[in-house]
Protein backbone atom coordinates (compact mmCIF):
# COMPACT_ATOMS: atom_id res chain seq x y z
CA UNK A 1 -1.07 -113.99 -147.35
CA UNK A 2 -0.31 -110.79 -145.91
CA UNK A 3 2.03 -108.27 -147.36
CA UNK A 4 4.61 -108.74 -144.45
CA UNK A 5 4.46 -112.14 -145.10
CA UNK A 6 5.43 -111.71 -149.40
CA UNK A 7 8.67 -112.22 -150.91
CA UNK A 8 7.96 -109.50 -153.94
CA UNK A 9 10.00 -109.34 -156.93
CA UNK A 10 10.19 -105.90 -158.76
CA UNK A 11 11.40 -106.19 -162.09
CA UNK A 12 13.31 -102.85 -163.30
CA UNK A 13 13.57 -101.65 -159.58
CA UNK A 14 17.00 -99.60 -159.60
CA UNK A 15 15.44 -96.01 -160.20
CA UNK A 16 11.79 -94.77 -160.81
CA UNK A 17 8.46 -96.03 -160.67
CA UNK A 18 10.17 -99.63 -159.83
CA UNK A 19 11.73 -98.58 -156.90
CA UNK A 20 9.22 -96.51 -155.67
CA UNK A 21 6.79 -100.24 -156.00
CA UNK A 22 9.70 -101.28 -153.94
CA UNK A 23 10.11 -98.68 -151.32
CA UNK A 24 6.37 -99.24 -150.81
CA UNK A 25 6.71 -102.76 -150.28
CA UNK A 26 9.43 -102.54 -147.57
CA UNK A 27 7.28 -100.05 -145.52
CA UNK A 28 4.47 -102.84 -145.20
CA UNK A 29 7.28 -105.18 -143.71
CA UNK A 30 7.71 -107.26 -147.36
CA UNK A 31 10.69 -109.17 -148.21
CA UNK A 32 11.50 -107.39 -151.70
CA UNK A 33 13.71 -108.23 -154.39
CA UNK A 34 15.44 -105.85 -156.44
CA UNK A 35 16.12 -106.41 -160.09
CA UNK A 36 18.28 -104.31 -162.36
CA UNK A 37 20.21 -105.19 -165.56
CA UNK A 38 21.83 -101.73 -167.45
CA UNK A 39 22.29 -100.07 -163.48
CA UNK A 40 25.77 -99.71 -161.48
CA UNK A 41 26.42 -102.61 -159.04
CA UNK A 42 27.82 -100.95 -156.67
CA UNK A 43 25.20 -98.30 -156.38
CA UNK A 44 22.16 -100.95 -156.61
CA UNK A 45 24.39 -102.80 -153.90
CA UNK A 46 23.94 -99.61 -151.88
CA UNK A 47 20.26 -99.06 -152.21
CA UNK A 48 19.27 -102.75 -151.47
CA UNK A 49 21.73 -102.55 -148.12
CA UNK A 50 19.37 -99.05 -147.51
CA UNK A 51 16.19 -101.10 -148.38
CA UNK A 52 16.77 -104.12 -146.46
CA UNK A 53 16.61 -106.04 -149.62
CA UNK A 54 18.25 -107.95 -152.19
CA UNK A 55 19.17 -107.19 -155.77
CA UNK A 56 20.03 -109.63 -158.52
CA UNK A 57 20.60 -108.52 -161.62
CA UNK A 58 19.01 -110.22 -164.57
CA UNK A 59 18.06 -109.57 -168.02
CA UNK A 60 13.73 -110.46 -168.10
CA UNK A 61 14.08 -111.01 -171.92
CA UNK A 62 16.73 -114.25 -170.95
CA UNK A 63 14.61 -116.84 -169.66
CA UNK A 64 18.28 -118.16 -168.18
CA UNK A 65 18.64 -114.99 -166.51
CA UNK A 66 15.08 -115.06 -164.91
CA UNK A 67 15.04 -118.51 -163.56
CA UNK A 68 18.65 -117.87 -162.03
CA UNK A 69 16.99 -114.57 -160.37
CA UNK A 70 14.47 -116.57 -158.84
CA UNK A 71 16.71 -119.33 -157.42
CA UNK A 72 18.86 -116.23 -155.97
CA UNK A 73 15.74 -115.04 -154.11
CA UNK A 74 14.93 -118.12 -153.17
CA UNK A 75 18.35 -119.19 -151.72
CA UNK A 76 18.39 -115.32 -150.00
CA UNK A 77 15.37 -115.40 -147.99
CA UNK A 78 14.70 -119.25 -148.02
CA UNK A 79 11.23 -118.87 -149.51
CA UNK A 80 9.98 -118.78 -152.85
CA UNK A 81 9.09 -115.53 -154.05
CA UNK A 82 5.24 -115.26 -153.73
CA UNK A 83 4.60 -111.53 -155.92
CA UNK A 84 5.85 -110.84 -159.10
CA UNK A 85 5.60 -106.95 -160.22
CA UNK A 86 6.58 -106.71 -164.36
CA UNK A 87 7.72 -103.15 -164.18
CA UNK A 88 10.93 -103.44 -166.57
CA UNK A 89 11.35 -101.60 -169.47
CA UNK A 90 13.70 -102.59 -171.98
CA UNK A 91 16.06 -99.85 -173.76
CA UNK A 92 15.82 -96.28 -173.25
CA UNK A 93 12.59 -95.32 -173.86
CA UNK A 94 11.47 -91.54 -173.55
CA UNK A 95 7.83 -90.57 -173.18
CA UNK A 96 8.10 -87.35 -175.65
CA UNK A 97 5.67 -87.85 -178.42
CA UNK A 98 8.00 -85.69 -181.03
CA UNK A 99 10.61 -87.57 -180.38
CA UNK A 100 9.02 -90.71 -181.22
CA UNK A 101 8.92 -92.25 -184.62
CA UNK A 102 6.00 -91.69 -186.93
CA UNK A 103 4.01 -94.44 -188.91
CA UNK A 104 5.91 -93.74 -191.86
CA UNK A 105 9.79 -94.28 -189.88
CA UNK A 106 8.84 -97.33 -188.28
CA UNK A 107 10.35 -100.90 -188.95
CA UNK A 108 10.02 -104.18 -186.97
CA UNK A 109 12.78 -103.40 -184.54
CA UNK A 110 11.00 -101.10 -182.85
CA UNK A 111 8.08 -103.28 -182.51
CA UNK A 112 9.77 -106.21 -181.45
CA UNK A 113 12.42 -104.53 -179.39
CA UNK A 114 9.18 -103.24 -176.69
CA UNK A 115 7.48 -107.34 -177.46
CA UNK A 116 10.63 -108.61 -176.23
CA UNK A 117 10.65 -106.41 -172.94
CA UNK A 118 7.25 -106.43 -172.12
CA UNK A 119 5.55 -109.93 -173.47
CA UNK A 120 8.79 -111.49 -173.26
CA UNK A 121 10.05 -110.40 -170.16
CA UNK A 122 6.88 -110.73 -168.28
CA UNK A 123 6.59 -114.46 -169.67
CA UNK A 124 9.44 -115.66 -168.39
CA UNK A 125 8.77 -113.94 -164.72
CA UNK A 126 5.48 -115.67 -164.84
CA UNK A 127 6.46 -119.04 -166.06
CA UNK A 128 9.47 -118.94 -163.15
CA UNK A 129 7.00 -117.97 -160.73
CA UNK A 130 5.01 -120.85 -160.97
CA UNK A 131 6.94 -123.53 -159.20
CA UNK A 132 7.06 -120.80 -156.23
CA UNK A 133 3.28 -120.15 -156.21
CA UNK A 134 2.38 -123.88 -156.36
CA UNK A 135 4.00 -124.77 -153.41
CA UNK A 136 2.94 -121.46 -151.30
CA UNK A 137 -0.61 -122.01 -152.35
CA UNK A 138 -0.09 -118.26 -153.49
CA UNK A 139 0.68 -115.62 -155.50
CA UNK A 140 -0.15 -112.47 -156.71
CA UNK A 141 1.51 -110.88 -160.70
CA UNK A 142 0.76 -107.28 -161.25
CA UNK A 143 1.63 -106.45 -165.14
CA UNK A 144 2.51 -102.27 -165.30
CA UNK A 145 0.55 -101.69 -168.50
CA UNK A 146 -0.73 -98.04 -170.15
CA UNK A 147 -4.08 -96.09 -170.58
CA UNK A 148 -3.02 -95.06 -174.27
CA UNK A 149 -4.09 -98.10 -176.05
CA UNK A 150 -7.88 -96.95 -175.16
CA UNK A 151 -6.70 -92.88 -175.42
CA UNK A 152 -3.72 -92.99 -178.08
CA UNK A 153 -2.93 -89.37 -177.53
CA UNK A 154 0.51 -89.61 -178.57
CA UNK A 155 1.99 -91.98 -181.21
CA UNK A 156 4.29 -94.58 -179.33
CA UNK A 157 3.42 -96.97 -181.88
CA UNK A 158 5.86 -99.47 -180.84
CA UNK A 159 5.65 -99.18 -176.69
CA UNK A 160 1.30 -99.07 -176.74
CA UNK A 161 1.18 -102.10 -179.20
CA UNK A 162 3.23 -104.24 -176.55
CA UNK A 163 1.21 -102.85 -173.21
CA UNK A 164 -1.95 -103.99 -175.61
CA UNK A 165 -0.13 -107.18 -176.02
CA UNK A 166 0.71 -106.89 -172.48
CA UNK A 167 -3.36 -106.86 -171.52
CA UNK A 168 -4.22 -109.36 -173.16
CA UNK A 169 -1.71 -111.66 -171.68
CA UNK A 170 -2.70 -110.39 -168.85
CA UNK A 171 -6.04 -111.52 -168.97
CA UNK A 172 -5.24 -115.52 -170.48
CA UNK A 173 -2.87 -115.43 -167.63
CA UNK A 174 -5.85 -114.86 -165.37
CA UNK A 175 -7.99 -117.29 -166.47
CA UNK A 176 -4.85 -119.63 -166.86
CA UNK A 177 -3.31 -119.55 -163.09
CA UNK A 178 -6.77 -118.28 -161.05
CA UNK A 179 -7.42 -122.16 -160.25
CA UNK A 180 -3.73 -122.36 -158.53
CA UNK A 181 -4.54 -119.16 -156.48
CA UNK A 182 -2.75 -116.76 -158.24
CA UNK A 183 -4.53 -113.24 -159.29
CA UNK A 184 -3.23 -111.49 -162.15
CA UNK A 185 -3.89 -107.55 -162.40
CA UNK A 186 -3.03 -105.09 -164.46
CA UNK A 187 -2.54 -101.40 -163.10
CA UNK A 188 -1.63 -98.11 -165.48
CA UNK A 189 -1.49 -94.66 -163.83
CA UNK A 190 -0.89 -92.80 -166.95
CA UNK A 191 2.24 -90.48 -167.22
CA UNK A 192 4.13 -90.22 -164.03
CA UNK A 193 5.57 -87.43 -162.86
CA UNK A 194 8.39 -87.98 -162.63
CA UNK A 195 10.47 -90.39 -163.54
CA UNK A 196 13.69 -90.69 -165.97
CA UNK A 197 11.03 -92.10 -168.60
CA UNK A 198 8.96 -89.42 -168.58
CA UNK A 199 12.01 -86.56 -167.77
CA UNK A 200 11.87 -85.64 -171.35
CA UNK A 201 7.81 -85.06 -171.73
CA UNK A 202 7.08 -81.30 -171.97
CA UNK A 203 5.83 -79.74 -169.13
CA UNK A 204 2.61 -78.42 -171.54
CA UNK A 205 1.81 -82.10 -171.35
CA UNK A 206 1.86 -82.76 -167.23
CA UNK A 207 0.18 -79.09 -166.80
CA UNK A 208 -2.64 -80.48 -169.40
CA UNK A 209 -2.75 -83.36 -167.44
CA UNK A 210 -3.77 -81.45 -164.19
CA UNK A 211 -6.51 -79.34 -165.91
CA UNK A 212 -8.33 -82.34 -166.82
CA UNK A 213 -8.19 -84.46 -164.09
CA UNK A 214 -10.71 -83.70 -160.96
CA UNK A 215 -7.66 -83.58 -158.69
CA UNK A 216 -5.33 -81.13 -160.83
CA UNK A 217 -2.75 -83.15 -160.05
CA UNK A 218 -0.22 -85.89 -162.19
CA UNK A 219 0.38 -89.42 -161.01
CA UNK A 220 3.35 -89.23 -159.11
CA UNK A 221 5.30 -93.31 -158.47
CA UNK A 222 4.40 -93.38 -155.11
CA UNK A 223 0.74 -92.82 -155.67
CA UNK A 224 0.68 -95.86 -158.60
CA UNK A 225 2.77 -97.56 -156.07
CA UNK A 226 -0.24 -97.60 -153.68
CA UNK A 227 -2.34 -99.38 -156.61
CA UNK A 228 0.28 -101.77 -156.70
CA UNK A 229 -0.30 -103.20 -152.98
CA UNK A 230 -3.95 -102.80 -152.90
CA UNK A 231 -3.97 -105.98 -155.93
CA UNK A 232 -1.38 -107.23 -153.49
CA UNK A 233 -2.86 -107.25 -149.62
CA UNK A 234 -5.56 -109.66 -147.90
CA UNK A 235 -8.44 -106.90 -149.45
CA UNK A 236 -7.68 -107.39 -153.00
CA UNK A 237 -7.98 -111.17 -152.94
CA UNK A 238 -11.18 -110.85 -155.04
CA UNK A 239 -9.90 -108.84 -157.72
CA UNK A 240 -8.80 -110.67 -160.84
CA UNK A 241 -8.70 -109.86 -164.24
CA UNK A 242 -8.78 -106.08 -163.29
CA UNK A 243 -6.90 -103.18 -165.65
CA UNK A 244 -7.52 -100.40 -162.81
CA UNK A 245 -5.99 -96.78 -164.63
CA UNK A 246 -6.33 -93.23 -163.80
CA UNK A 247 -4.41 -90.28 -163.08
CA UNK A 248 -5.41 -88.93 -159.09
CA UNK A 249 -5.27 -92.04 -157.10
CA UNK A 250 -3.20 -91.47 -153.86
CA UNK A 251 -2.23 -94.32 -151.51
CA UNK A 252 -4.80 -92.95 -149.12
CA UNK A 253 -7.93 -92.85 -151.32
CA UNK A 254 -7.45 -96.19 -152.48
CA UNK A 255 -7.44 -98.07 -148.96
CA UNK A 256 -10.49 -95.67 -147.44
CA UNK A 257 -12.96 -98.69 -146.62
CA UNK A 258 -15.89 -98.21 -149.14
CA UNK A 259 -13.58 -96.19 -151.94
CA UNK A 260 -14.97 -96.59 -154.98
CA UNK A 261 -12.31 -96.48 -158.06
CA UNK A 262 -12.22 -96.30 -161.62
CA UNK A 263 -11.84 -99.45 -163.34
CA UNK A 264 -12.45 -101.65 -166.26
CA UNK A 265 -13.25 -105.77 -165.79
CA UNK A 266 -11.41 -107.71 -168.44
């Protein structure tokens, strides 16, 4: 199924890397689906109305919520939705290392407080996609996971012990749904630049970032955005199973015809 042809769900798409996924979406002619939960109706109201879209707002951790997000898509464009992109994060997480709790500070809640959002929420997107996929003969999940479970640079305990989580789901649900059609992927571009996540990371970190990468340059949304459709369009068909990270990918470089890009099999 071509892109133009996908009803695309991006969960956590009011601001950020979320509605950058969606921006990118709407330029290849997809029918996208906004989803918010904490944001200001009126404003997301606004930006789907600018985007063409449409924008429920559901909680992912609230199975309720979820399957009553997909019925609203459904009912909106009279299709199923065919592309699920697990981009929410739950709370407000800040990617500044010395802000984040130490070994000795943590307690359960913060573990299960990142499960919920992450393993949760992306649970009950995939088990209300299902319906949708089976009768398109279709459908593609791409899980937003993290490089620092294999580089733990920083100690976000809590946040890399879900993405981990988070990949290996990722790769059950793989095996699980790959006879039905669907591919599941996994894509992680590293810090972003910028994004209100990331707002509070020290620039010593992002300029650190560019000295060791053979571009000199940070992952901006757009450019992990471009990751995002390649898993998505008629040429990633084959790809299953895949983690794909790194920090200089552009949109560009990853649809040249013979491109070869970092990335690990699962």
């Amino acid at each position: 199924m071509e892109l133009k042809d996908q009803v695309v769900l991006v969960t956590g798409s009011s601001r950020g890397l979320g509605l950058a996924i969606a921006r990118a979406f709407r330029r290849e002619g997809s029918y996208v689906v906004l989803n918010y939960f904490r944001s200001d109706p009126e404003t997301i109201e606004l930006l789907a109305k600018d985007l063409d879209a449409v924008a429920v707002r559901a909680d992912v951790t609230d199975p309720t919520q979820v399957k009553a997000l997909f019925a609203a898509a459904e009912n909106h464009y009279g299709r199923p939705i065919t592309t699920v992109v697990n981009n929410a994060i739950v709370g407000n997480f800040a990617f500044n290392g010395d802000a984040r709790p130490k070994i000795a500070d943590l307690s359960w809640s913060h573990f299960d407080t990142q499960l919920q959002g992450f393993l949760k929420g992306t649970l009950n997107t995939t088990q209300a996609a299902i319906p949708g996929f089976e009768l398109s003969g279709f459908g593609r999940i791409i899980n937003i996971g993290t490089n620092l479970f294999q580089n733990p640079v920083v100690p976000y305990h809590d946040y890399t012990a879900a993405k981990g989580a988070l990949l290996a789901f990722t790769r059950t649900s793989a095996a699980d749904l790959g006879p039905k059609g669907v591919t599941v992927n996994l894509v992680a571009g590293g810090l972003l630049d910028i994004t209100d996540a990331s707002a509070s990371t020290p620039r010593e970190v992002f300029d650190h970032i560019k000295g060791v990468t053979p571009l000199r340059k940070v992952t901006t949304p757009d450019d992990l955005a471009g990751a995002v459709l390649f898993f998505c369009q008629s040429m990633g068909k084959w790809h299953h199973r895949t983690a794909a990270r790194g920090r200089w990918w552009t949109r560009d470089e990853l649809m040249a015809p013979g491109r070869i890009f970092h990335q690990i099999s699962l």
